[in-house]
Protein backbone atom coordinates (compact mmCIF):
# COMPACT_ATOMS: atom_id res chain seq x y z
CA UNK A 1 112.85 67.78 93.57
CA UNK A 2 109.80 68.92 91.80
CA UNK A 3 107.37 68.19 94.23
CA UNK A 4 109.49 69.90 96.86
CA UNK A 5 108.76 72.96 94.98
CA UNK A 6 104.71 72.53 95.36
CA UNK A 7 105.14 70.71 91.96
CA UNK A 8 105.41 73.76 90.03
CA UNK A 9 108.52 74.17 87.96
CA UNK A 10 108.23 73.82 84.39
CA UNK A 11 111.48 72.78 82.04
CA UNK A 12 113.20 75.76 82.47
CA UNK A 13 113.15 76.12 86.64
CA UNK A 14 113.60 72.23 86.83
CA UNK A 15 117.02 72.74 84.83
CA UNK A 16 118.45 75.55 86.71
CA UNK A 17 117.50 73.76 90.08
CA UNK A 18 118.75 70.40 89.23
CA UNK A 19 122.20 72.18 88.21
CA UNK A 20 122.00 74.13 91.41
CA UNK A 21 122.04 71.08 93.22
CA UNK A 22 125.02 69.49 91.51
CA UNK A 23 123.04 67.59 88.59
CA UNK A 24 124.62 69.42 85.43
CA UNK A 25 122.76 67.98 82.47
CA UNK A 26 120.85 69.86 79.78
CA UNK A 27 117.41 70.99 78.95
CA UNK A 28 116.66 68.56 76.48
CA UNK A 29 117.63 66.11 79.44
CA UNK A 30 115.53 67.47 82.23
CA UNK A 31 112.76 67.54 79.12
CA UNK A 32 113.16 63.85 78.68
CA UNK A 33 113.13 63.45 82.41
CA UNK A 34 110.08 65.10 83.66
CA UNK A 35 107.97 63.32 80.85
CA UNK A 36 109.42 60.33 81.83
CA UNK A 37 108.17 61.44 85.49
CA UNK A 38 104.92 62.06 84.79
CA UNK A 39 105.30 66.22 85.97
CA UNK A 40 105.22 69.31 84.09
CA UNK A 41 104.96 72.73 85.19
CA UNK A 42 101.93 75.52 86.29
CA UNK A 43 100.80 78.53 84.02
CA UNK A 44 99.17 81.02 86.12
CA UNK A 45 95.39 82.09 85.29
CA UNK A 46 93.11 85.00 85.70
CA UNK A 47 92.92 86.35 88.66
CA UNK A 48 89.74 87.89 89.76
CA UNK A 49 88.68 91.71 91.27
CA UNK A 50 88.65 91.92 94.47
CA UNK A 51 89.30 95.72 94.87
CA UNK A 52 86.31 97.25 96.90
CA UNK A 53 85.89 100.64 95.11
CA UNK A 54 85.89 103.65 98.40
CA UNK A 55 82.99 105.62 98.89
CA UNK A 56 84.90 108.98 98.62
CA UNK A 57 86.86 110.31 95.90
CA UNK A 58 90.72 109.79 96.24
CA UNK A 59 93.00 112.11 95.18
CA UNK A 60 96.51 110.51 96.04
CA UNK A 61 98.54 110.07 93.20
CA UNK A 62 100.48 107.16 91.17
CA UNK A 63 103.84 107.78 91.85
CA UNK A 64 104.50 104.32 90.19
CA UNK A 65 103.09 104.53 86.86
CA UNK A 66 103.57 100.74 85.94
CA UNK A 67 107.18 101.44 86.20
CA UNK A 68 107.96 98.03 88.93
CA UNK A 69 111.68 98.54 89.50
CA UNK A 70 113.44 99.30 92.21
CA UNK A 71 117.31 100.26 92.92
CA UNK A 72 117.11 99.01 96.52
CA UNK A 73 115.43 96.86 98.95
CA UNK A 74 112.86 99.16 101.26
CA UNK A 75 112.07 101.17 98.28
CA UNK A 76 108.83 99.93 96.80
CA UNK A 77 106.17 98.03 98.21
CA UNK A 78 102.90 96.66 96.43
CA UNK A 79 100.03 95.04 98.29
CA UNK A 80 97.05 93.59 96.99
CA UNK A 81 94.49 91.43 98.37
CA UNK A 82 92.78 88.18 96.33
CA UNK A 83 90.31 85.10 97.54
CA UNK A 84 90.00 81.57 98.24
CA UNK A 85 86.93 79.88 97.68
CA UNK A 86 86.75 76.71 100.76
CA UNK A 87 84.18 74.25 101.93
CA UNK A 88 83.41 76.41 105.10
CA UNK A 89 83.41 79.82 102.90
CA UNK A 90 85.65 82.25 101.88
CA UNK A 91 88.79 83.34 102.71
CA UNK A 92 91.06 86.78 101.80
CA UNK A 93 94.89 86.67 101.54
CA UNK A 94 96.68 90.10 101.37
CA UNK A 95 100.15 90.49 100.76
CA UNK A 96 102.89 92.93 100.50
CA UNK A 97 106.00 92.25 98.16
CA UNK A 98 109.23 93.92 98.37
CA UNK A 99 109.36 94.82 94.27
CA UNK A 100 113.22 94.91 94.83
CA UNK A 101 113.99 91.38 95.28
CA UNK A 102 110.25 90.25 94.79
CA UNK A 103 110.11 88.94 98.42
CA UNK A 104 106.77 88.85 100.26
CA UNK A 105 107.48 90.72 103.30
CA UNK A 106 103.68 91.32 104.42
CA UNK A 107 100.90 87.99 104.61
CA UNK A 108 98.26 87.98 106.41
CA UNK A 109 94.90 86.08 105.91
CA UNK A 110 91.44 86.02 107.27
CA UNK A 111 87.51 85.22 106.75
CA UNK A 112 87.00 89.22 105.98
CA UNK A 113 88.00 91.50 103.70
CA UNK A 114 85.23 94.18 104.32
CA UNK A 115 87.04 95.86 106.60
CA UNK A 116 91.29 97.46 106.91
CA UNK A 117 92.33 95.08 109.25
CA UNK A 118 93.12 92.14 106.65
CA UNK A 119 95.81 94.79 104.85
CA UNK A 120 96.72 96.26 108.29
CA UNK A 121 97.67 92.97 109.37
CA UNK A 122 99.79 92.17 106.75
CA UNK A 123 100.98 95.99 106.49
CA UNK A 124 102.19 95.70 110.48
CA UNK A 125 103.83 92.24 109.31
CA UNK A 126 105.83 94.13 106.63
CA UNK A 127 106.50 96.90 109.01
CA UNK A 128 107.83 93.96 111.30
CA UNK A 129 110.11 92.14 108.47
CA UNK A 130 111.73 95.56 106.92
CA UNK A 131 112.70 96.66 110.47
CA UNK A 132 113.45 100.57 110.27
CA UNK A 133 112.34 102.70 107.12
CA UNK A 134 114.79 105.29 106.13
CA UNK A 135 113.51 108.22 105.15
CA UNK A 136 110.81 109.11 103.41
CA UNK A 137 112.45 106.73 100.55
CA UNK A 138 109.99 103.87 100.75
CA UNK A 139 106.67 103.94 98.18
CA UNK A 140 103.87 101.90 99.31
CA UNK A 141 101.74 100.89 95.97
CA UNK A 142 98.39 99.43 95.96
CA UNK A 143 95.08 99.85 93.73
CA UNK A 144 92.14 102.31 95.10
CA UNK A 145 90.41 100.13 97.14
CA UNK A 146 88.58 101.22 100.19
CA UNK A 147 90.65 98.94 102.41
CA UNK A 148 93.75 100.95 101.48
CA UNK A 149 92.37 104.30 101.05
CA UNK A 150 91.14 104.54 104.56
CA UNK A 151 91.94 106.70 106.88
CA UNK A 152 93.26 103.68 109.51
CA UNK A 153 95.83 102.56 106.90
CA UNK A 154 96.42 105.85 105.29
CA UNK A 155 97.59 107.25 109.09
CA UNK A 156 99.87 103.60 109.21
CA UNK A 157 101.62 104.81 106.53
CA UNK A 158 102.36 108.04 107.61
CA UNK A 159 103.29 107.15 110.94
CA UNK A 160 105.44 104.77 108.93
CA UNK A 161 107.43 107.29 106.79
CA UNK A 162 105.98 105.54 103.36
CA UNK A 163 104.40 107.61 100.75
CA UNK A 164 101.56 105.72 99.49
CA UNK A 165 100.85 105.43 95.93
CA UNK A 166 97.61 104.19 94.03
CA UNK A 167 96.66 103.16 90.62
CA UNK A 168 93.18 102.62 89.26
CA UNK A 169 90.37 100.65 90.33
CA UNK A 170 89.92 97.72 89.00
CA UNK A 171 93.00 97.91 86.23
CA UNK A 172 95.10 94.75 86.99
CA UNK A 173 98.25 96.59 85.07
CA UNK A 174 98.28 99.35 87.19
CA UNK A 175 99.78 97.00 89.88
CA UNK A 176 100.88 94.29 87.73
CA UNK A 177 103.57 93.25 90.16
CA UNK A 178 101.11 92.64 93.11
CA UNK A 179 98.77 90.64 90.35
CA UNK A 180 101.50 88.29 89.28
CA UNK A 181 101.97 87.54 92.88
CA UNK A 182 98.20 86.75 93.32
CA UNK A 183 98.20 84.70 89.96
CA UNK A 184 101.19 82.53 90.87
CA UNK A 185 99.77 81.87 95.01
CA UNK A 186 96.55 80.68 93.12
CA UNK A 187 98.12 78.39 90.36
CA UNK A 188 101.00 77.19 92.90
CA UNK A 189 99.06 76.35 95.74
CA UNK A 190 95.60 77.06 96.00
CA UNK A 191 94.14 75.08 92.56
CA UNK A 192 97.26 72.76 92.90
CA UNK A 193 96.13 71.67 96.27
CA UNK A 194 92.72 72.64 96.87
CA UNK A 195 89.44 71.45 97.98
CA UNK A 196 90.33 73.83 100.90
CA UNK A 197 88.01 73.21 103.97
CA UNK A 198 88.55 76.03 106.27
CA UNK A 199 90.17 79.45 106.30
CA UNK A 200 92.43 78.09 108.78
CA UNK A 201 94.00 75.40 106.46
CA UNK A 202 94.38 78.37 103.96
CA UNK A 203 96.05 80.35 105.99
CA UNK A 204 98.92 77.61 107.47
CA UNK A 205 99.57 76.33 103.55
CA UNK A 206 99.83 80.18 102.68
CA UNK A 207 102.67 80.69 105.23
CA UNK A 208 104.69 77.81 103.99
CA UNK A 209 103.98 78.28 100.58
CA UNK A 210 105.37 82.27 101.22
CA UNK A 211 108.42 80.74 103.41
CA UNK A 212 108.93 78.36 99.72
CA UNK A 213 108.64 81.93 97.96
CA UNK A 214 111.33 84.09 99.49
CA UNK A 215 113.81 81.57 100.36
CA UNK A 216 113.51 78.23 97.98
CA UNK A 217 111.65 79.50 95.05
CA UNK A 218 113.53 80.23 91.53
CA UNK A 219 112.38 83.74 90.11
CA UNK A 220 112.97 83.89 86.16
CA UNK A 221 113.00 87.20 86.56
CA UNK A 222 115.83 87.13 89.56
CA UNK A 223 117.98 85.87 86.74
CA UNK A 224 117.10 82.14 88.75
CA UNK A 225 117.82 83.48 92.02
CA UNK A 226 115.75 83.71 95.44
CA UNK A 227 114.17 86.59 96.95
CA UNK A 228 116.64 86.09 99.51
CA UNK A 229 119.47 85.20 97.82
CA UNK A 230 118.68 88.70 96.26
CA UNK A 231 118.05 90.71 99.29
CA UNK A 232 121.37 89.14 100.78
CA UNK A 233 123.61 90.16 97.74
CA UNK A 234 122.80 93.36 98.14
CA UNK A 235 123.25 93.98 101.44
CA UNK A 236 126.86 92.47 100.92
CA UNK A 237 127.62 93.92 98.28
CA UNK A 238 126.96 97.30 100.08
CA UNK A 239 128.50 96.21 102.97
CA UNK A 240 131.81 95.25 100.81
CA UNK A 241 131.77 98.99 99.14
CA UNK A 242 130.77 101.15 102.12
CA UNK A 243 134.13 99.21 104.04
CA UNK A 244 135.10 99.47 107.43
């Protein structure tokens, strides 16, 4: 079981999976266990700057303000892009994560990150996942960055019906949310299972590892529940109250 979960879960995760599945026994237990086993769990590290600062001032604002909660799937969005160092180079992974349910509904990753089309790319792959956008209700978050501060993703958006939002270049709490996502794909899968040799091996093990994410993954902060398991709830739960 833990190395069906990229080998990540610490005491805590490894006891609520293991009663999940039907094994009801008790920390200390699942303690005993996984030293017996050899395994422990992942911290996450540093994660590095990657934001490319624009050339022109910005003036959009921060309708976010650190505050990383959302009432409703579709709501608020964060996106962020971080590296991978491989044998043939580097490679960029930029993601966007649903800050409802903490699912990754935007991935895309490529050899560049000079340019908008590695966040377009994983913007149009949100914009695929979420389906229609109601409204003007959904808040698109990211740090100021010249890749999302252009005028090719800027128009995206608005096309879109997303307000965009920006924090500050370069502070990592100013879209803490998108950071802890980049911190956790590093410790999870790109130390745990690096030397990488190609962008193309990065990007396959980055789609599985985001598949593991939103639909196997336990999120402490889901109360020990899925990004899908999340979304799903509340979508019947609303279904149940709105009634036939």
């Amino acid at each position: 079981m833990h190395a069906e979960n990229f080998s990540v879960y610490g005491i805590r995760k490894m006891w609520h999976a293991m009663n999940r599945e039907g094994f009801h026994i008790g920390r200390d237990k699942t303690a005993r266990l996984m030293k017996l086993a050899g395994v422990s769990g992942r911290r996450r590290g540093r994660t590095p700057v990657t934001t490319i600062s624009p050339k022109t001032p910005d003036h959009r604002l921060d309708l976010v303000c650190r505050n990383f909660r959302a009432q409703a799937p579709g709501r608020l969005w964060v996106a962020d892009i971080t590296y991978v160092r491989t044998l043939s180079g580097f490679a960029y992974t930029a993601f966007v994560v649903d800050v409802f349910s903490r699912k990754i509904v935007g991935v895309a990753t490529r050899s560049a990150m000079r340019t908008d089309a590695l966040p377009m790319e994983a913007l149009e792959h949100a914009l695929t996942t979420a389906g229609r956008i109601h409204g003007n209700q959904l808040i698109h978050h990211s740090d100021r960055g010249s890749q999302y501060v252009s005028l090719k993703y800027s128009t995206a958006l608005a096309e879109s019906g997303i307000r965009p939002s920006v924090g500050t270049v370069g502070d990592s709490y100013d879209n803490a949310l998108a950071e802890t996502v980049n911190g956790l794909y590093k410790a999870e899968l790109i130390h745990a299972r690096g030397p990488w040799t190609s962008v193309g091996e990065v990007e396959l093990a980055t789609l599985r590892w985001v598949y593991w994410w939103n639909t196997k993954r336990l999120h402490e902060a889901l109360d020990y529940a899925t990004p899908q398991e999340v979304e799903t709830e509340y979508y019947l739960t609303q279904a149940i109250n709105t009634g036939p």
